[in-house]
PDB file of N, CA and C in Angstrom:
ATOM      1  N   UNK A   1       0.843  -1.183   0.000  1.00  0.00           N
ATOM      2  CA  UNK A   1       0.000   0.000   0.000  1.00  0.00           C
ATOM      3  C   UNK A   1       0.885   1.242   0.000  1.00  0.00           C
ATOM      4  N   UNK A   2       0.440   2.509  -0.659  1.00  0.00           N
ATOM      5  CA  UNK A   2       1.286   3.893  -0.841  1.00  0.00           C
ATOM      6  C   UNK A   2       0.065   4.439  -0.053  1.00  0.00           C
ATOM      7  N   UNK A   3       0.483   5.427   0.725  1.00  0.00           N
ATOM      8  CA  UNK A   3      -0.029   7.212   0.621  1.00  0.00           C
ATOM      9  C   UNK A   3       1.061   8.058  -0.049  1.00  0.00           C
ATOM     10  N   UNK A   4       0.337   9.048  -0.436  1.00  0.00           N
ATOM     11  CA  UNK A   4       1.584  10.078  -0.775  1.00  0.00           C
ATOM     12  C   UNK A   4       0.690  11.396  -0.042  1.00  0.00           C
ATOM     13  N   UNK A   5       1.297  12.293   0.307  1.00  0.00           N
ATOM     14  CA  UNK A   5       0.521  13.702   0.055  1.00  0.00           C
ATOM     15  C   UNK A   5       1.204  14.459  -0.818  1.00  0.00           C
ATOM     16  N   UNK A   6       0.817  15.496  -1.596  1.00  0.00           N
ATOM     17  CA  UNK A   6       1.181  16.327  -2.270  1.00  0.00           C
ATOM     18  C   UNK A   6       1.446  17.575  -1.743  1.00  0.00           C
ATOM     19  N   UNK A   7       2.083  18.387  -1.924  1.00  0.00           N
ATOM     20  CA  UNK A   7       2.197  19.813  -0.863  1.00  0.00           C
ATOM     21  C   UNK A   7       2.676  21.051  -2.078  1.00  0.00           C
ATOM     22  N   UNK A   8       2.506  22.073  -2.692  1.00  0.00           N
ATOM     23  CA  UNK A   8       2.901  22.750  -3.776  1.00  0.00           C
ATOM     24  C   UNK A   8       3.884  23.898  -3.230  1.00  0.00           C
ATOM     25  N   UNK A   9       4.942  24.389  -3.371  1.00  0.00           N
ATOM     26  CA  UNK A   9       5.842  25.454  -2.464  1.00  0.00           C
ATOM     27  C   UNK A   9       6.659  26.408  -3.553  1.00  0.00           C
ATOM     28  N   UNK A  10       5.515  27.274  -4.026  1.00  0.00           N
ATOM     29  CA  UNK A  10       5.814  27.495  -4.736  1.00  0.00           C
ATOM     30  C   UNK A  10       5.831  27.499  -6.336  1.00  0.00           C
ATOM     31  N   UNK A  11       7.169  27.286  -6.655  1.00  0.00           N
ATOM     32  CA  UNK A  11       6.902  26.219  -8.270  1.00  0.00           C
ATOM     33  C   UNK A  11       7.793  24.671  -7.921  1.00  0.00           C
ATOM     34  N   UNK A  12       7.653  24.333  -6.655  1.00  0.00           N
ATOM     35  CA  UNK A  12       8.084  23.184  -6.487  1.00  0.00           C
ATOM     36  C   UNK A  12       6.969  22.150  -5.644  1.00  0.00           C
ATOM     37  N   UNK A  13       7.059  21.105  -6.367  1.00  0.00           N
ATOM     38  CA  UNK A  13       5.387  20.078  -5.853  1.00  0.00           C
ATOM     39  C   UNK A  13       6.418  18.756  -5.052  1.00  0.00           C
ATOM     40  N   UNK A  14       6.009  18.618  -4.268  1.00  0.00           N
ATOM     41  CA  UNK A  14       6.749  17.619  -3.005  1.00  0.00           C
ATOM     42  C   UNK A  14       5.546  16.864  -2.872  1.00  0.00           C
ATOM     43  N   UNK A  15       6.069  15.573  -3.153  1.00  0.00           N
ATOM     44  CA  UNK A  15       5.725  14.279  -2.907  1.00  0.00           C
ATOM     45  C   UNK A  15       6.019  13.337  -1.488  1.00  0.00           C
ATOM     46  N   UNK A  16       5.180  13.366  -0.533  1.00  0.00           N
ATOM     47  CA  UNK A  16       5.791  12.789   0.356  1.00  0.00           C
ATOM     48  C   UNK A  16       5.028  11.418   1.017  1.00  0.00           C
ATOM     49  N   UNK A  17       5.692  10.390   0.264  1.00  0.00           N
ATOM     50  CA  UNK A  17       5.554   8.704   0.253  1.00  0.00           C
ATOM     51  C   UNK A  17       5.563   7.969   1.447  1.00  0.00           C
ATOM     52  N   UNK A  18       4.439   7.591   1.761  1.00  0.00           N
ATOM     53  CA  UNK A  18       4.545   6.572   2.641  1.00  0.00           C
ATOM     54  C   UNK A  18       3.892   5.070   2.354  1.00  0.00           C
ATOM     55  N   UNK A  19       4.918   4.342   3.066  1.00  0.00           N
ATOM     56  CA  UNK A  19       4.628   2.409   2.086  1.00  0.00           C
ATOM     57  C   UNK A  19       5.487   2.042   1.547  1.00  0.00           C
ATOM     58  N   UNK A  20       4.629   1.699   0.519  1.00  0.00           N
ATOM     59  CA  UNK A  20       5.476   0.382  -0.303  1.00  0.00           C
ATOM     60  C   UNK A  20       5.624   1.122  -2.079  1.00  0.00           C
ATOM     61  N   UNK A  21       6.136   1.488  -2.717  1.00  0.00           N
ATOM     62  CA  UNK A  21       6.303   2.036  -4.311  1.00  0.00           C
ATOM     63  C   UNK A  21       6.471   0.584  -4.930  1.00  0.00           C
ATOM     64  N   UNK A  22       5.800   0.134  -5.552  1.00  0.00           N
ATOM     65  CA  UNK A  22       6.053  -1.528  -6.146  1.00  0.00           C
ATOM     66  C   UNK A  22       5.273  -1.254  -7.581  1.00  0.00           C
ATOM     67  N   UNK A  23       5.464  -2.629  -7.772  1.00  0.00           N
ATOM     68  CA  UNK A  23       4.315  -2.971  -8.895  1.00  0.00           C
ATOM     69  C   UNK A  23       2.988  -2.784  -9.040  1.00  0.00           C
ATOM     70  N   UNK A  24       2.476  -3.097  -7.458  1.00  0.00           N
ATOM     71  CA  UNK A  24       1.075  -2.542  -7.173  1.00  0.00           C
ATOM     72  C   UNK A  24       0.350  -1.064  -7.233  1.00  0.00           C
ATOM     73  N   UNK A  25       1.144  -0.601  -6.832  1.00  0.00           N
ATOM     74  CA  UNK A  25       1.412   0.734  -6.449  1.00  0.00           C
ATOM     75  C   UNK A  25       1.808   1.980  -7.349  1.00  0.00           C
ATOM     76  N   UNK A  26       2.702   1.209  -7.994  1.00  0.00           N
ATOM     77  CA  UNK A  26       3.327   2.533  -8.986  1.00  0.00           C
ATOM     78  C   UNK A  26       2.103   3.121  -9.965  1.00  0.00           C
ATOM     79  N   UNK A  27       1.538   2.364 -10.335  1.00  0.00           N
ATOM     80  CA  UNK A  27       0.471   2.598 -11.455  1.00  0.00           C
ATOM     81  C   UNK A  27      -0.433   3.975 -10.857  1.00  0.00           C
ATOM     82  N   UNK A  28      -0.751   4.474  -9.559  1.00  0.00           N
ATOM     83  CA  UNK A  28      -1.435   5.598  -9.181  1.00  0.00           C
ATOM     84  C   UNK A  28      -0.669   6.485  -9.531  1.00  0.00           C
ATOM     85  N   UNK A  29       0.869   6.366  -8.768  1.00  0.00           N
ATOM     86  CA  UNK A  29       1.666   7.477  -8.643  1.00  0.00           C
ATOM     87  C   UNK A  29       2.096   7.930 -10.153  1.00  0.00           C
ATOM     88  N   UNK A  30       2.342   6.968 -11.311  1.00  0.00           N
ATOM     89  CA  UNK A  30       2.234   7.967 -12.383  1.00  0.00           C
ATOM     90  C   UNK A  30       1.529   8.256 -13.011  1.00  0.00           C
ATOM     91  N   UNK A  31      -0.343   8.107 -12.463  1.00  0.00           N
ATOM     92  CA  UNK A  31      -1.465   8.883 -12.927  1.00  0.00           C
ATOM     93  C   UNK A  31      -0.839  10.418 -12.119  1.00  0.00           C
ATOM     94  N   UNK A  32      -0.832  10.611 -10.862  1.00  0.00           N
ATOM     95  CA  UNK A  32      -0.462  11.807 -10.714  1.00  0.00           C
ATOM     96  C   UNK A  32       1.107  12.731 -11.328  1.00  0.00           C
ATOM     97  N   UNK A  33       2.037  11.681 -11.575  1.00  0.00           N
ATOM     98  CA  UNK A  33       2.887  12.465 -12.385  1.00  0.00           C
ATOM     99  C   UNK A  33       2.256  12.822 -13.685  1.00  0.00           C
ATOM    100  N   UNK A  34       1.507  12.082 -14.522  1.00  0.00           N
ATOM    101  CA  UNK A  34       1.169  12.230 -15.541  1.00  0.00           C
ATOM    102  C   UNK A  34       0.278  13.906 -15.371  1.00  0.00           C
ATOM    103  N   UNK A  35      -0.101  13.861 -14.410  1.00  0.00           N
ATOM    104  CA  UNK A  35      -1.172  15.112 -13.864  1.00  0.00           C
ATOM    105  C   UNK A  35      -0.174  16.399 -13.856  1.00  0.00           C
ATOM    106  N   UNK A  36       0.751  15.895 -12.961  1.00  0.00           N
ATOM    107  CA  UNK A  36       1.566  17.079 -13.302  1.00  0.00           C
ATOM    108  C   UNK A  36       2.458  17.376 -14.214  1.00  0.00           C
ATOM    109  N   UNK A  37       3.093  17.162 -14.972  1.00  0.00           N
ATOM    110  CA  UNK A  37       3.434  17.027 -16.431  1.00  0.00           C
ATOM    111  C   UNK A  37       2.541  17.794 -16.848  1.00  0.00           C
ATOM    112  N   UNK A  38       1.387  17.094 -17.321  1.00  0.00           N
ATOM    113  CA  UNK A  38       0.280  18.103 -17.722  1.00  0.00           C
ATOM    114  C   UNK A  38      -0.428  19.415 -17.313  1.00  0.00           C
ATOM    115  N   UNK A  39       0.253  19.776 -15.668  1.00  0.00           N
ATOM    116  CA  UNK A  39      -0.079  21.022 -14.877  1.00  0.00           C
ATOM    117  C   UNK A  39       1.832  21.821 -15.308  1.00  0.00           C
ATOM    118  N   UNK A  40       2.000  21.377 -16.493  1.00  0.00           N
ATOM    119  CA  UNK A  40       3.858  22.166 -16.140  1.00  0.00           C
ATOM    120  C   UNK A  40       4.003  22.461 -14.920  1.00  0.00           C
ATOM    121  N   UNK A  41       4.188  21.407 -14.081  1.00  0.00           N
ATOM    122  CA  UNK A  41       4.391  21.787 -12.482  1.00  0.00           C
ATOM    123  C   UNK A  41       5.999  20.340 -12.945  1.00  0.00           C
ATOM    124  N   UNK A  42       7.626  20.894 -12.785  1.00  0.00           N
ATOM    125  CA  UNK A  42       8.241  20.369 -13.538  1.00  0.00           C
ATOM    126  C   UNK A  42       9.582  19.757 -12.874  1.00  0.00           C
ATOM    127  N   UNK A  43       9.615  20.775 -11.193  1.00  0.00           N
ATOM    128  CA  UNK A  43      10.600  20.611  -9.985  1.00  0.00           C
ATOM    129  C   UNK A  43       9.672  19.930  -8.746  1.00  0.00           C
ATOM    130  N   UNK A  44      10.156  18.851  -9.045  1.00  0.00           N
ATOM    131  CA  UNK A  44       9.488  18.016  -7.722  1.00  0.00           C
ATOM    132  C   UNK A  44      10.416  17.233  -6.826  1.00  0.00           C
ATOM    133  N   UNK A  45       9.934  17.228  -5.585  1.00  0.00           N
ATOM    134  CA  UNK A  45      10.719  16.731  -4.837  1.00  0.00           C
ATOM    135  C   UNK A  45      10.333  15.231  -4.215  1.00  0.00           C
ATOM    136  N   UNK A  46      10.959  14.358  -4.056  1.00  0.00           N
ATOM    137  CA  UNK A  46      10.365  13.628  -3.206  1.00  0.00           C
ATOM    138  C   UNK A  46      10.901  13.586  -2.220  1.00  0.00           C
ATOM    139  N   UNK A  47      10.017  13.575  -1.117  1.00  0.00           N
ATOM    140  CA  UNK A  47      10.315  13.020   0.406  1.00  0.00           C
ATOM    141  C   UNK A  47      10.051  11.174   0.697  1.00  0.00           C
ATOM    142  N   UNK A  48      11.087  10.480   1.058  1.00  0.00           N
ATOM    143  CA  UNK A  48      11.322   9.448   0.773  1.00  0.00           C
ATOM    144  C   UNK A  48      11.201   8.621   2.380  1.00  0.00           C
ATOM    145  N   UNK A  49      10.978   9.562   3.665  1.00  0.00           N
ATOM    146  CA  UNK A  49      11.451   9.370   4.909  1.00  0.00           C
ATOM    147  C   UNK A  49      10.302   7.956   5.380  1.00  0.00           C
ATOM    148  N   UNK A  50       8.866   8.215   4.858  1.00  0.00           N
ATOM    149  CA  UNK A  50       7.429   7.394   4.954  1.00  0.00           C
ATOM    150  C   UNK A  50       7.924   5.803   4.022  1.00  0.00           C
ATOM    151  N   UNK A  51       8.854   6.173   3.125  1.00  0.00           N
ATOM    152  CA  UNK A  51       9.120   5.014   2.325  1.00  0.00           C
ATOM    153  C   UNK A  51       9.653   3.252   2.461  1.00  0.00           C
ATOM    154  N   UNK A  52       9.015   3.031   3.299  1.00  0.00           N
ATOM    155  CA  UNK A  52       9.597   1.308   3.361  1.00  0.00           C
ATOM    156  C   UNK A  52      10.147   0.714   2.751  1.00  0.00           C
ATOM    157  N   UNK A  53       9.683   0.498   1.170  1.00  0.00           N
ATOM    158  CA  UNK A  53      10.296  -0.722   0.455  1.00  0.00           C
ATOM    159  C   UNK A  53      10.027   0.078  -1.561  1.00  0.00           C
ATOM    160  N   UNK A  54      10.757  -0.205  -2.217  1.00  0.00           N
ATOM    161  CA  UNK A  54      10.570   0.550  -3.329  1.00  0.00           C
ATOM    162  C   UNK A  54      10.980  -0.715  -4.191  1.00  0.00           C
ATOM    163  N   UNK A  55      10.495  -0.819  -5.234  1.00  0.00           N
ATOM    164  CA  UNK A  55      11.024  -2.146  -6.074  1.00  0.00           C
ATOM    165  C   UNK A  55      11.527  -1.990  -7.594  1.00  0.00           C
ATOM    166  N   UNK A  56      11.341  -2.160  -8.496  1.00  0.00           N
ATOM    167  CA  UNK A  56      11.783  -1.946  -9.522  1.00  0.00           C
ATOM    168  C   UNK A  56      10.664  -1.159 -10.460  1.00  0.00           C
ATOM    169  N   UNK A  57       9.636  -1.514 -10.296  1.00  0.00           N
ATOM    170  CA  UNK A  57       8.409  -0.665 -10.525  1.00  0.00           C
ATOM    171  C   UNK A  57       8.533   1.069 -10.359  1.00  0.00           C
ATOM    172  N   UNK A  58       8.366   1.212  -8.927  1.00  0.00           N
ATOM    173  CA  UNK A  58       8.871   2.126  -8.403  1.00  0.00           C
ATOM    174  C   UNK A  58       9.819   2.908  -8.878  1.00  0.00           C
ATOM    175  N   UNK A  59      11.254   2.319  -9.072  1.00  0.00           N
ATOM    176  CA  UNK A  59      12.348   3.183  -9.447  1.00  0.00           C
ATOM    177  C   UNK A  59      11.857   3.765 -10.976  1.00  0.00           C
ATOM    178  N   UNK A  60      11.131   2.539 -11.561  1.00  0.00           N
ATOM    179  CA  UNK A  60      10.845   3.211 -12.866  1.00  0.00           C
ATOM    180  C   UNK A  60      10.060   4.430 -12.905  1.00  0.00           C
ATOM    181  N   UNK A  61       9.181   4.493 -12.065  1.00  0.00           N
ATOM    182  CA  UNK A  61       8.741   5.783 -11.885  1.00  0.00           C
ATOM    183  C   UNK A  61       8.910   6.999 -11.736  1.00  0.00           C
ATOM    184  N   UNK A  62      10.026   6.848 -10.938  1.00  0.00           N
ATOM    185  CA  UNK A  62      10.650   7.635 -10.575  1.00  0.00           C
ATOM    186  C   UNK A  62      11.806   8.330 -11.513  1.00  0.00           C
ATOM    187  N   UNK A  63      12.884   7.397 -12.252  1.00  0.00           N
ATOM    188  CA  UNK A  63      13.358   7.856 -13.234  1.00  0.00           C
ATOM    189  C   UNK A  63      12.717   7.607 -14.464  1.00  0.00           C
ATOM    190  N   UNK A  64      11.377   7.929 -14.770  1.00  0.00           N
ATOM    191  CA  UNK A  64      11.091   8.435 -15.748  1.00  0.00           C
ATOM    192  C   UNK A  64      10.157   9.820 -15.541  1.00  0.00           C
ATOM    193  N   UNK A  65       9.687  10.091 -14.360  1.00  0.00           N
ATOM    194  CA  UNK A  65       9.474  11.344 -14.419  1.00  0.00           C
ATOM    195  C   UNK A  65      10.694  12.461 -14.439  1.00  0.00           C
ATOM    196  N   UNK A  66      11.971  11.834 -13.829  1.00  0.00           N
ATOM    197  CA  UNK A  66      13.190  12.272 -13.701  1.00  0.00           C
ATOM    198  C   UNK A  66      13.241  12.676 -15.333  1.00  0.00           C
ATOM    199  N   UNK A  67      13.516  11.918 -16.373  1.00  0.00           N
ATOM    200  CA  UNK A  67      13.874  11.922 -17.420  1.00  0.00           C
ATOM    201  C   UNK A  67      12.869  12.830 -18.800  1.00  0.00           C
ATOM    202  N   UNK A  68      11.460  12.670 -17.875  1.00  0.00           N
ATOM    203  CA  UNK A  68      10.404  13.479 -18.725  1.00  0.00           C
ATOM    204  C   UNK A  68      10.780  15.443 -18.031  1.00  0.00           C
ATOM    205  N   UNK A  69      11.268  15.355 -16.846  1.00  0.00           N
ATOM    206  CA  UNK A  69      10.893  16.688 -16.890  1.00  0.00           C
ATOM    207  C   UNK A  69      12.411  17.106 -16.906  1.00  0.00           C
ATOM    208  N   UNK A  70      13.183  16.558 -17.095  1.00  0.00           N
ATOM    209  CA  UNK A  70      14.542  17.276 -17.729  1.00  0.00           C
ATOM    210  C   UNK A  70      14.529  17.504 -18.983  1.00  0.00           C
ATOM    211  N   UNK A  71      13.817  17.138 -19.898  1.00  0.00           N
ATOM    212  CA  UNK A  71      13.935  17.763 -20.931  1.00  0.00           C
ATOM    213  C   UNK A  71      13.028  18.898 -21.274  1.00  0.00           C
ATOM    214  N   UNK A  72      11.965  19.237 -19.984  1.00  0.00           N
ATOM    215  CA  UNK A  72      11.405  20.427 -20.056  1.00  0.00           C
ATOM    216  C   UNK A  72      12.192  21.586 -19.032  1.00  0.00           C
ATOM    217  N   UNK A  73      13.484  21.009 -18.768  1.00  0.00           N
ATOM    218  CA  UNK A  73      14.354  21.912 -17.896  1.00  0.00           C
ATOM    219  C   UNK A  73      13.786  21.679 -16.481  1.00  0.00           C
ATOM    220  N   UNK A  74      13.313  21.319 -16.306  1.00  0.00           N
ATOM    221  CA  UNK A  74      12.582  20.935 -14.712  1.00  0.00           C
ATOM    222  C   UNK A  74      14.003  20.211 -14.030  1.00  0.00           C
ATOM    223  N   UNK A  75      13.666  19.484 -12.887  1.00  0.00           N
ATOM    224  CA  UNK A  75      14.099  18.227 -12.004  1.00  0.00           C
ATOM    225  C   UNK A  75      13.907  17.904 -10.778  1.00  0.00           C
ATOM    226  N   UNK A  76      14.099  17.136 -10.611  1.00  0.00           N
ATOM    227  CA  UNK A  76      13.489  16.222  -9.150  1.00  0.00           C
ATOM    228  C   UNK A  76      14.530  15.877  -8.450  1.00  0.00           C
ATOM    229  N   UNK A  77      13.901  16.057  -7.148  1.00  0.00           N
ATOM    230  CA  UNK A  77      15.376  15.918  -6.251  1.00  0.00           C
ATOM    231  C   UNK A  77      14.736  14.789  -4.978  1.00  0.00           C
ATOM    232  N   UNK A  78      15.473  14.063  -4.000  1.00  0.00           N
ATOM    233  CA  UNK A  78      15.138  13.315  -3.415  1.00  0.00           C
ATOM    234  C   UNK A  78      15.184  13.800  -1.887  1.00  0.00           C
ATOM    235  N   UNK A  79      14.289  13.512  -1.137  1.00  0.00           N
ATOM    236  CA  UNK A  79      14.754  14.147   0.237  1.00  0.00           C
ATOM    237  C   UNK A  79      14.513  12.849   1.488  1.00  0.00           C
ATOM    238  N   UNK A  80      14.990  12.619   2.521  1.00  0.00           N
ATOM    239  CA  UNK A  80      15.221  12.131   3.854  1.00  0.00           C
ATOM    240  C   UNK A  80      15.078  10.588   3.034  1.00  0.00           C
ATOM    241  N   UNK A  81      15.832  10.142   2.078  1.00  0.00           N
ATOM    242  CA  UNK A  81      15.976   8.452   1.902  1.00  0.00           C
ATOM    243  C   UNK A  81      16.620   7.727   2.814  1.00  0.00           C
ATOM    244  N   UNK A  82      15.864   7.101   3.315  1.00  0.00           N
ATOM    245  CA  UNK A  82      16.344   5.854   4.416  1.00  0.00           C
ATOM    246  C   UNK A  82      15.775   4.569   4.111  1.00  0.00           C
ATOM    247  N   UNK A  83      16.716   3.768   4.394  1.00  0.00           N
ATOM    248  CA  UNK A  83      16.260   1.992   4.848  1.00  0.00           C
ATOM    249  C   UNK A  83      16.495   1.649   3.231  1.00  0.00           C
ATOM    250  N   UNK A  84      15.640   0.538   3.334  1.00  0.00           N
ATOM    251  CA  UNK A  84      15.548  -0.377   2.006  1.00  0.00           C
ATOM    252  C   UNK A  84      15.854   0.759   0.519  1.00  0.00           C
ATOM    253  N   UNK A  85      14.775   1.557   0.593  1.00  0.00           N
ATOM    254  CA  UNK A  85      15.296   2.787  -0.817  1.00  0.00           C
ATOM    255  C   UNK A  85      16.396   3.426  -1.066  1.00  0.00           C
ATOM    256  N   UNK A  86      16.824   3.957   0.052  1.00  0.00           N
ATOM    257  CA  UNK A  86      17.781   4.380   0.440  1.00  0.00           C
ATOM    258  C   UNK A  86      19.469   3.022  -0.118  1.00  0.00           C
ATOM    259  N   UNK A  87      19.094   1.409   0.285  1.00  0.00           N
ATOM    260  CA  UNK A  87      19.939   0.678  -0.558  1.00  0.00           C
ATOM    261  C   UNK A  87      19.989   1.025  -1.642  1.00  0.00           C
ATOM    262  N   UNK A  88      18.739   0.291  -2.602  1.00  0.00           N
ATOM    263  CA  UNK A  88      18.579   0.395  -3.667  1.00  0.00           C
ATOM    264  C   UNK A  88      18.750   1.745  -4.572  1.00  0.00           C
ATOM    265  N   UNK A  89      18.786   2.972  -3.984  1.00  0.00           N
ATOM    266  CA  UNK A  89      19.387   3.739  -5.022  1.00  0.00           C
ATOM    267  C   UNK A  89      20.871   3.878  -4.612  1.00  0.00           C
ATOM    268  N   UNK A  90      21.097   3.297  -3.649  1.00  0.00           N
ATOM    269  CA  UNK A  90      22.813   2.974  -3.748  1.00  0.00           C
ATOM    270  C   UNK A  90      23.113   1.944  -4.940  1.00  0.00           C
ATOM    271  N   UNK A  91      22.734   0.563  -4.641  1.00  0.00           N
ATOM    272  CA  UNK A  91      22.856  -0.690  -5.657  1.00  0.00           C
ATOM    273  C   UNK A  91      22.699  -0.089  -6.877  1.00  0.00           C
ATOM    274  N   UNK A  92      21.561   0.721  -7.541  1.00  0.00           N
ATOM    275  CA  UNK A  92      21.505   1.135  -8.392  1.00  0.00           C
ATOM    276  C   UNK A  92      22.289   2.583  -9.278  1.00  0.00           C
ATOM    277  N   UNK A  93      22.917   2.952  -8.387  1.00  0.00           N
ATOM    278  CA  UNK A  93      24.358   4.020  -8.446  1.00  0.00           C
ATOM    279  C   UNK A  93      23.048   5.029  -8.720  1.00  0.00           C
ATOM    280  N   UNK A  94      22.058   5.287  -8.315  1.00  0.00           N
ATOM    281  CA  UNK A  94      21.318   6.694  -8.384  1.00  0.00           C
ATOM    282  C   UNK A  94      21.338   7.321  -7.877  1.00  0.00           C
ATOM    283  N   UNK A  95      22.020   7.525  -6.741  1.00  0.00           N
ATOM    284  CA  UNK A  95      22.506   8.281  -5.838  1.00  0.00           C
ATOM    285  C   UNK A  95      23.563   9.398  -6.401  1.00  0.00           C
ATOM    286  N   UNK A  96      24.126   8.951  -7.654  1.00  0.00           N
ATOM    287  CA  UNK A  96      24.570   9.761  -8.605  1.00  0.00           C
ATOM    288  C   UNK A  96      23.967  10.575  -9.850  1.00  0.00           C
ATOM    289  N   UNK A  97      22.637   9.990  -9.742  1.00  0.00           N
ATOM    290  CA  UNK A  97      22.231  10.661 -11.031  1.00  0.00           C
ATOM    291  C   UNK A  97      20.881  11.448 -10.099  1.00  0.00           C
ATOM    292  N   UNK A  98      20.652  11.590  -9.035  1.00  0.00           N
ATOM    293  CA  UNK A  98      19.828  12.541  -8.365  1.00  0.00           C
ATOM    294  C   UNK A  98      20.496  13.476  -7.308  1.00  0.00           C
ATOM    295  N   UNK A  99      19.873  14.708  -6.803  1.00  0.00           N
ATOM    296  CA  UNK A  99      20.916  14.983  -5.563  1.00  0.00           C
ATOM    297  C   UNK A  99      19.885  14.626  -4.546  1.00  0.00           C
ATOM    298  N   UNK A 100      20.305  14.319  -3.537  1.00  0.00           N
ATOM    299  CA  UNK A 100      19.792  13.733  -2.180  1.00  0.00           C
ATOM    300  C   UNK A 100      20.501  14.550  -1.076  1.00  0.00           C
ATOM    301  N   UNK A 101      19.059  14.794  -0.506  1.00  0.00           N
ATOM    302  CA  UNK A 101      19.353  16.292   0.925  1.00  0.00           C
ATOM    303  C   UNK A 101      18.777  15.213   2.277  1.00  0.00           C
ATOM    304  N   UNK A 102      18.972  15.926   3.036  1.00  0.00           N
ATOM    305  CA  UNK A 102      18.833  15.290   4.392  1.00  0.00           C
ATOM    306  C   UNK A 102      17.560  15.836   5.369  1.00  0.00           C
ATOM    307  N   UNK A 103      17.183  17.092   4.372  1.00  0.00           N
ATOM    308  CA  UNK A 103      15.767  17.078   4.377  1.00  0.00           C
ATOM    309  C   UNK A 103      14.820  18.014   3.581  1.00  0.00           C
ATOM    310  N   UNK A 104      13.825  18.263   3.624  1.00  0.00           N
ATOM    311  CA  UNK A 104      12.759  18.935   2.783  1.00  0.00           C
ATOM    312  C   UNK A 104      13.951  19.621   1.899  1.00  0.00           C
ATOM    313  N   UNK A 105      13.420  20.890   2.979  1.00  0.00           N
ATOM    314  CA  UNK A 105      14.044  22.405   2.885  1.00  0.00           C
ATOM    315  C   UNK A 105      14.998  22.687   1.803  1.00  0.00           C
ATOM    316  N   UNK A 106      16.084  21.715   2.265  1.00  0.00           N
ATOM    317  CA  UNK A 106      17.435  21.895   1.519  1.00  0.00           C
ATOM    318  C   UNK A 106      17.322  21.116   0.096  1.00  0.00           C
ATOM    319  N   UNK A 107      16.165  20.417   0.040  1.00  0.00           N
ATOM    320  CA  UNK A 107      16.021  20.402  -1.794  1.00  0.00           C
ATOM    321  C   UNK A 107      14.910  21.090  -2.372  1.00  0.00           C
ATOM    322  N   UNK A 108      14.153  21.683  -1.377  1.00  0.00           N
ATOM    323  CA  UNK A 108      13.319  22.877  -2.025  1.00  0.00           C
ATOM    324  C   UNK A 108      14.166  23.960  -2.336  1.00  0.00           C
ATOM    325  N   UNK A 109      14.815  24.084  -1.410  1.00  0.00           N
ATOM    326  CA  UNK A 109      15.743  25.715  -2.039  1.00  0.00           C
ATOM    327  C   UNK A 109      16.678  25.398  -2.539  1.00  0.00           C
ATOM    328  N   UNK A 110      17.709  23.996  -3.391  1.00  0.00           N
ATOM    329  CA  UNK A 110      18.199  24.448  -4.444  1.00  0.00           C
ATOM    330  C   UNK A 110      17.671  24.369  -5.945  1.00  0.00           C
ATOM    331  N   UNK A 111      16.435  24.488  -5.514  1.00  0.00           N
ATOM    332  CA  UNK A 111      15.673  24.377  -6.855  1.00  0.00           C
ATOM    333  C   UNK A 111      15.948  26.333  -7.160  1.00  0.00           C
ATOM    334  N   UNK A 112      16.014  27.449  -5.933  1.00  0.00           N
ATOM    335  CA  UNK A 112      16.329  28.664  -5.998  1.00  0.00           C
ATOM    336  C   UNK A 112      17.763  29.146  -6.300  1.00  0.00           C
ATOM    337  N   UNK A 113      18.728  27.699  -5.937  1.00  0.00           N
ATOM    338  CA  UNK A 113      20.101  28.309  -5.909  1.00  0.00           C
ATOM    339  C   UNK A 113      20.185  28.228  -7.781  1.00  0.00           C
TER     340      UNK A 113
END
């Protein structure tokens, strides 16, 4: 099971996940990316702290909204990843291809720097 809430700050939309991001699951979360895409809402953050378990589903989600809104100059940044997700975007060396803050704040405002 996912919750997410949505929170808007600005021109930055924060995602903040709690559960499981899987196979089951992913299919909501990119009706709402798809939503925003379509709202040019294009710097999003996720908050990752609610996040238990993320699977391959999941990551796809994730780097493909990554990949859809960089080419509208946008990007997505990751915030408070811990536990199991927190592996897996190690295992998966994404920890290099996102920046990851230690909390909200500090990836809402370098969306300003």
């Amino acid at each position: 099971m996912l919750d997410y809430d949505k929170q808007e700050l600005g021109d930055v939309t924060v995602f903040s996940l709690k559960g499981n991001l899987d196979a089951l699951t992913a299919p909501s979360l990119k009706k709402e990316i798809e939503a925003l895409l379509a709202a040019r809402r294009i710097n999003v953050v996720f908050d990752m702290s609610g996040l238990e378990l993320i699977d391959s589903s999941g990551v796809g989600a994730i780097v493909s909204l990554f990949k859809r809104v960089r080419t509208l100059q946008g990007d997505v940044k990751i915030a408070r990843l811990q536990g199991q997700p927190s592996e897996i975007f190690k295992l998966l060396r994404l920890n290099r291809a996102f920046e990851i803050f230690d909390t909200i704040d500090g990836a809402v405002a370098r969306f300003s720097a």
